[in-house]
C-alpha atoms as a PDB file:
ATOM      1  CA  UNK A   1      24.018  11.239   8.227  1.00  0.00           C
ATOM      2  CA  UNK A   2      21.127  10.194   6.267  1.00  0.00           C
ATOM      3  CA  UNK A   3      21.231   8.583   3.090  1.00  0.00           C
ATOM      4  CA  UNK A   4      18.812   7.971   0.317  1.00  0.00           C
ATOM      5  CA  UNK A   5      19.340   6.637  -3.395  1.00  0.00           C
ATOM      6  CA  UNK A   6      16.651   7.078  -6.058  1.00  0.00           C
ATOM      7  CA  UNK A   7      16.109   7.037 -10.179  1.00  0.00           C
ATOM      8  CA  UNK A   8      16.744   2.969  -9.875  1.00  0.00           C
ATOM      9  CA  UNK A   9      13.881   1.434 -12.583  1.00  0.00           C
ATOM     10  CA  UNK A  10      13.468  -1.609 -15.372  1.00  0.00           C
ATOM     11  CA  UNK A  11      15.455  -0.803 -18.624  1.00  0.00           C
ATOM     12  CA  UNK A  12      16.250  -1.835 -21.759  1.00  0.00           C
ATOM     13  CA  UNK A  13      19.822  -3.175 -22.955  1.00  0.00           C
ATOM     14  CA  UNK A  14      21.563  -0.175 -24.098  1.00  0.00           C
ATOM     15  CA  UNK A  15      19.513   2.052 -22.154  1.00  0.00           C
ATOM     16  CA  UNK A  16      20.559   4.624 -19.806  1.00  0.00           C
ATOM     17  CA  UNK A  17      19.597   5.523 -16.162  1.00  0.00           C
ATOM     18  CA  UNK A  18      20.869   8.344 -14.031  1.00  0.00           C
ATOM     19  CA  UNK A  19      20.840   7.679  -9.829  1.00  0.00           C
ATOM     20  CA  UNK A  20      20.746  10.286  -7.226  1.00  0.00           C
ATOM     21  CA  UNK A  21      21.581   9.970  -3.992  1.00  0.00           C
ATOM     22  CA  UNK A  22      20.888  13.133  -1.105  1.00  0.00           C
ATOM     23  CA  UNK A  23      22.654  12.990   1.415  1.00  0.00           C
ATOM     24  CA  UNK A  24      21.898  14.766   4.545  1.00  0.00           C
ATOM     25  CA  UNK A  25      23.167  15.469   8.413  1.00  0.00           C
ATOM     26  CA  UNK A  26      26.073  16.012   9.582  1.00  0.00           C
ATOM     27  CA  UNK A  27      28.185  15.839   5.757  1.00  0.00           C
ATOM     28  CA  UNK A  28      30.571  18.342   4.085  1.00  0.00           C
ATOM     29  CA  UNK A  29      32.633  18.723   1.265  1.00  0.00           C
ATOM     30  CA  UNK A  30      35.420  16.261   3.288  1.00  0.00           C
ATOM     31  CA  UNK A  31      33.152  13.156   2.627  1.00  0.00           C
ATOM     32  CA  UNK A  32      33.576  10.868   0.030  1.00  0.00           C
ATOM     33  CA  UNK A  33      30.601   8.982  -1.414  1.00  0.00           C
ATOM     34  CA  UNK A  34      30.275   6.315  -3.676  1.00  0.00           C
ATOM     35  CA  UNK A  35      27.949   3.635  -5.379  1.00  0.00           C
ATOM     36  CA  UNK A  36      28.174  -0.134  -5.074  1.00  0.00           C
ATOM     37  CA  UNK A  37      25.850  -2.784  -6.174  1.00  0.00           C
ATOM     38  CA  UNK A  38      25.114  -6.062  -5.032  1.00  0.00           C
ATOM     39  CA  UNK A  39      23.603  -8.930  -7.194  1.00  0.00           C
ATOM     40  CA  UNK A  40      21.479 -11.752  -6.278  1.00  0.00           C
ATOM     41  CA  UNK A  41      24.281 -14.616  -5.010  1.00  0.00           C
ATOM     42  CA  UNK A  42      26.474 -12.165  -5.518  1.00  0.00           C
ATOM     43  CA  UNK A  43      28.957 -10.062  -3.242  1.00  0.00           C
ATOM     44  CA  UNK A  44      28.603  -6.225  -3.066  1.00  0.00           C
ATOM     45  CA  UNK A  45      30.894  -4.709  -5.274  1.00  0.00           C
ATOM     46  CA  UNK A  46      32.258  -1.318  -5.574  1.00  0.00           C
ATOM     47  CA  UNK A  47      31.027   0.551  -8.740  1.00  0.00           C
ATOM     48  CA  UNK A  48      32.710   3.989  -8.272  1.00  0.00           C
ATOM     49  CA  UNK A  49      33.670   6.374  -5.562  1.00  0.00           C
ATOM     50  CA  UNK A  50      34.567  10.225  -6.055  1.00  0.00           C
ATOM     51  CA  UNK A  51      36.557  11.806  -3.101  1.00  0.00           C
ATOM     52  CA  UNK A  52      36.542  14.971  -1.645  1.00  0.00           C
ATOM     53  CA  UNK A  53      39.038  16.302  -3.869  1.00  0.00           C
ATOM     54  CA  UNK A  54      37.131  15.196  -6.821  1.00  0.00           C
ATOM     55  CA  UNK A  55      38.953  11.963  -8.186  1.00  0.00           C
ATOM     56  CA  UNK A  56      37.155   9.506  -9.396  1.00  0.00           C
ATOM     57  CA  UNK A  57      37.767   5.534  -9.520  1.00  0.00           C
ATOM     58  CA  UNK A  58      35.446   3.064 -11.652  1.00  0.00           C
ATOM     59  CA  UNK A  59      35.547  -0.642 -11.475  1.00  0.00           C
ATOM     60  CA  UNK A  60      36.381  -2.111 -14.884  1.00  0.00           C
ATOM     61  CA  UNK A  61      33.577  -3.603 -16.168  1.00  0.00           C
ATOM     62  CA  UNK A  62      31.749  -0.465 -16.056  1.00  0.00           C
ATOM     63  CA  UNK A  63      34.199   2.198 -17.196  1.00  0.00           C
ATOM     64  CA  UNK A  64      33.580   4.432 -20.093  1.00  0.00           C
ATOM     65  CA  UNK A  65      29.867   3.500 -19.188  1.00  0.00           C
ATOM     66  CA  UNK A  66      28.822   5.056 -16.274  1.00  0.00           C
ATOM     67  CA  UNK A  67      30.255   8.822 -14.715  1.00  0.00           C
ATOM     68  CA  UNK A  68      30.043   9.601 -10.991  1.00  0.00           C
ATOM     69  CA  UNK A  69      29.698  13.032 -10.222  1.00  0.00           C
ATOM     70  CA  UNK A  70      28.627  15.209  -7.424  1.00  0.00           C
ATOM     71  CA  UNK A  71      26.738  18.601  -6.132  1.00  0.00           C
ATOM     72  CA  UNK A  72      28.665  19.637  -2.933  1.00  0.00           C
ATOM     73  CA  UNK A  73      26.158  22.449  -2.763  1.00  0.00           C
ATOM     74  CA  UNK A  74      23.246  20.263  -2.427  1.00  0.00           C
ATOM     75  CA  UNK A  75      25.292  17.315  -0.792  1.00  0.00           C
ATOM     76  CA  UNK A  76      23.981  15.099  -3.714  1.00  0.00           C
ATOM     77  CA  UNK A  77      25.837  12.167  -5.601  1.00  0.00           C
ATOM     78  CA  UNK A  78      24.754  11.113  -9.294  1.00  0.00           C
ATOM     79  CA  UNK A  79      25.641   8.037 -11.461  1.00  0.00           C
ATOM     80  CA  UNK A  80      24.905   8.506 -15.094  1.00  0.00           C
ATOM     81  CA  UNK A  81      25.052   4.777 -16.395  1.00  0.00           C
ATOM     82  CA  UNK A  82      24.661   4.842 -20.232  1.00  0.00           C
ATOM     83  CA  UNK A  83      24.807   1.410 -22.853  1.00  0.00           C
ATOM     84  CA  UNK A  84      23.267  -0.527 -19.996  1.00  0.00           C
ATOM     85  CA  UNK A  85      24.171  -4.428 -19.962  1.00  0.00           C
ATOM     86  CA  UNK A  86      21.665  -7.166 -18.211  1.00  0.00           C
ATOM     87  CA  UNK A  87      24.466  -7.771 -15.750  1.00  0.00           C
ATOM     88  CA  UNK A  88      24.282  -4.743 -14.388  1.00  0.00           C
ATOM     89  CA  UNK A  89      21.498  -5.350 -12.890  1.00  0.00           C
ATOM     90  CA  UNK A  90      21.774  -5.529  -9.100  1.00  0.00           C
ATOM     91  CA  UNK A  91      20.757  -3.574  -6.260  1.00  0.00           C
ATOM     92  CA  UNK A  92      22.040  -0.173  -5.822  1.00  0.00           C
ATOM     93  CA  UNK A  93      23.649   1.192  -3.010  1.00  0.00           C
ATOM     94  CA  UNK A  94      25.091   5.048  -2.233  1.00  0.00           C
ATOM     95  CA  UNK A  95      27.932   5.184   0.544  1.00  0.00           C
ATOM     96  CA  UNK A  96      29.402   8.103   2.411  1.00  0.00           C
ATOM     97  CA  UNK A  97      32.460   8.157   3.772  1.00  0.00           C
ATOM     98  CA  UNK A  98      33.613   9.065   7.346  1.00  0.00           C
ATOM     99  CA  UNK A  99      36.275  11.495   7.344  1.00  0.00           C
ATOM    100  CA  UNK A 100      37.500  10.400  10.901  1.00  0.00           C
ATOM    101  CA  UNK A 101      37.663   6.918   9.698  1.00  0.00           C
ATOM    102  CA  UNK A 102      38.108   6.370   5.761  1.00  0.00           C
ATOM    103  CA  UNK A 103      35.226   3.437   6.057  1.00  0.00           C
ATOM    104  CA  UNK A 104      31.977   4.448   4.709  1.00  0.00           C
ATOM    105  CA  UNK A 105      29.609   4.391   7.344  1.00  0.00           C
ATOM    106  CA  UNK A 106      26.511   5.775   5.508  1.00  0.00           C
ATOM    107  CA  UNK A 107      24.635   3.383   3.390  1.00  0.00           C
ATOM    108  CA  UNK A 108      20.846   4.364   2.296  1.00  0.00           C
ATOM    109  CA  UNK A 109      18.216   1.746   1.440  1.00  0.00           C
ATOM    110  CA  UNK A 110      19.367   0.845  -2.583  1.00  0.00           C
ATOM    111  CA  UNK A 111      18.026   1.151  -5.438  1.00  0.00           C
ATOM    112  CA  UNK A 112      16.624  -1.292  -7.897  1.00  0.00           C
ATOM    113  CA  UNK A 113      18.040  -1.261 -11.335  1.00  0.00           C
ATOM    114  CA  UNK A 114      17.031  -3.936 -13.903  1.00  0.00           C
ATOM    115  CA  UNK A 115      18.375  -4.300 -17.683  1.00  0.00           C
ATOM    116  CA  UNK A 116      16.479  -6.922 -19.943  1.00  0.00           C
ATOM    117  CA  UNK A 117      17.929  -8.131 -22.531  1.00  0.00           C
END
């Protein structure tokens, strides 16, 4: 499975980005993907996942901000981030899930998102 995230960039406080992530390989509807992030000094945290069946789970600090979605016809994962804060910024990261394992074994490269403040 191959992985890779995109539509990362440098943006305003209360702006909005949307990230894509195509996914591609060996991948069906019985994945589940999600995004994390990692800051500098930070640890990677998990932003939001959707599962195959569709539900959806967002951390706190970012709910009623951002909306994870997904294209099971084109095997591509989105995260609309709206009223951006400078502490989002981090580096990006789209997971897929193995269905054999529940661990997501996937990872692409990141993306770079930036807010200034």
């Amino acid at each position: 499975v191959q992985v890779v995230e995109s539509g990362g960039g440098l943006v305003q406080a209360g702006g909005s980005l949307r990230l894509s992530c195509a996914a591609s390989g060996s991948i069906s509807n019985d994945n589940g993907m999600g995004w994390y992030r990692q800051a500098p000094g930070k640890e990677r945290e998990l932003v939001a996942r959707i599962n195959s069946g569709g539900s959806t789970y967002y951390e706190d600090s970012v709910k009623g901000r951002f909306t994870i979605s997904r294209d099971n016809a084109k095997n591509t994962l989105y995260l609309q981030m709206n009223s951006l804060k400078p502490e989002d910024t981090a580096m990006y990261y789209c997971a897929v899930e193995s269905p054999s394992s529940g661990e997501y074994d996937y990872w692409g490269q990141g993306t770079q998102v930036t807010v200034s403040s």
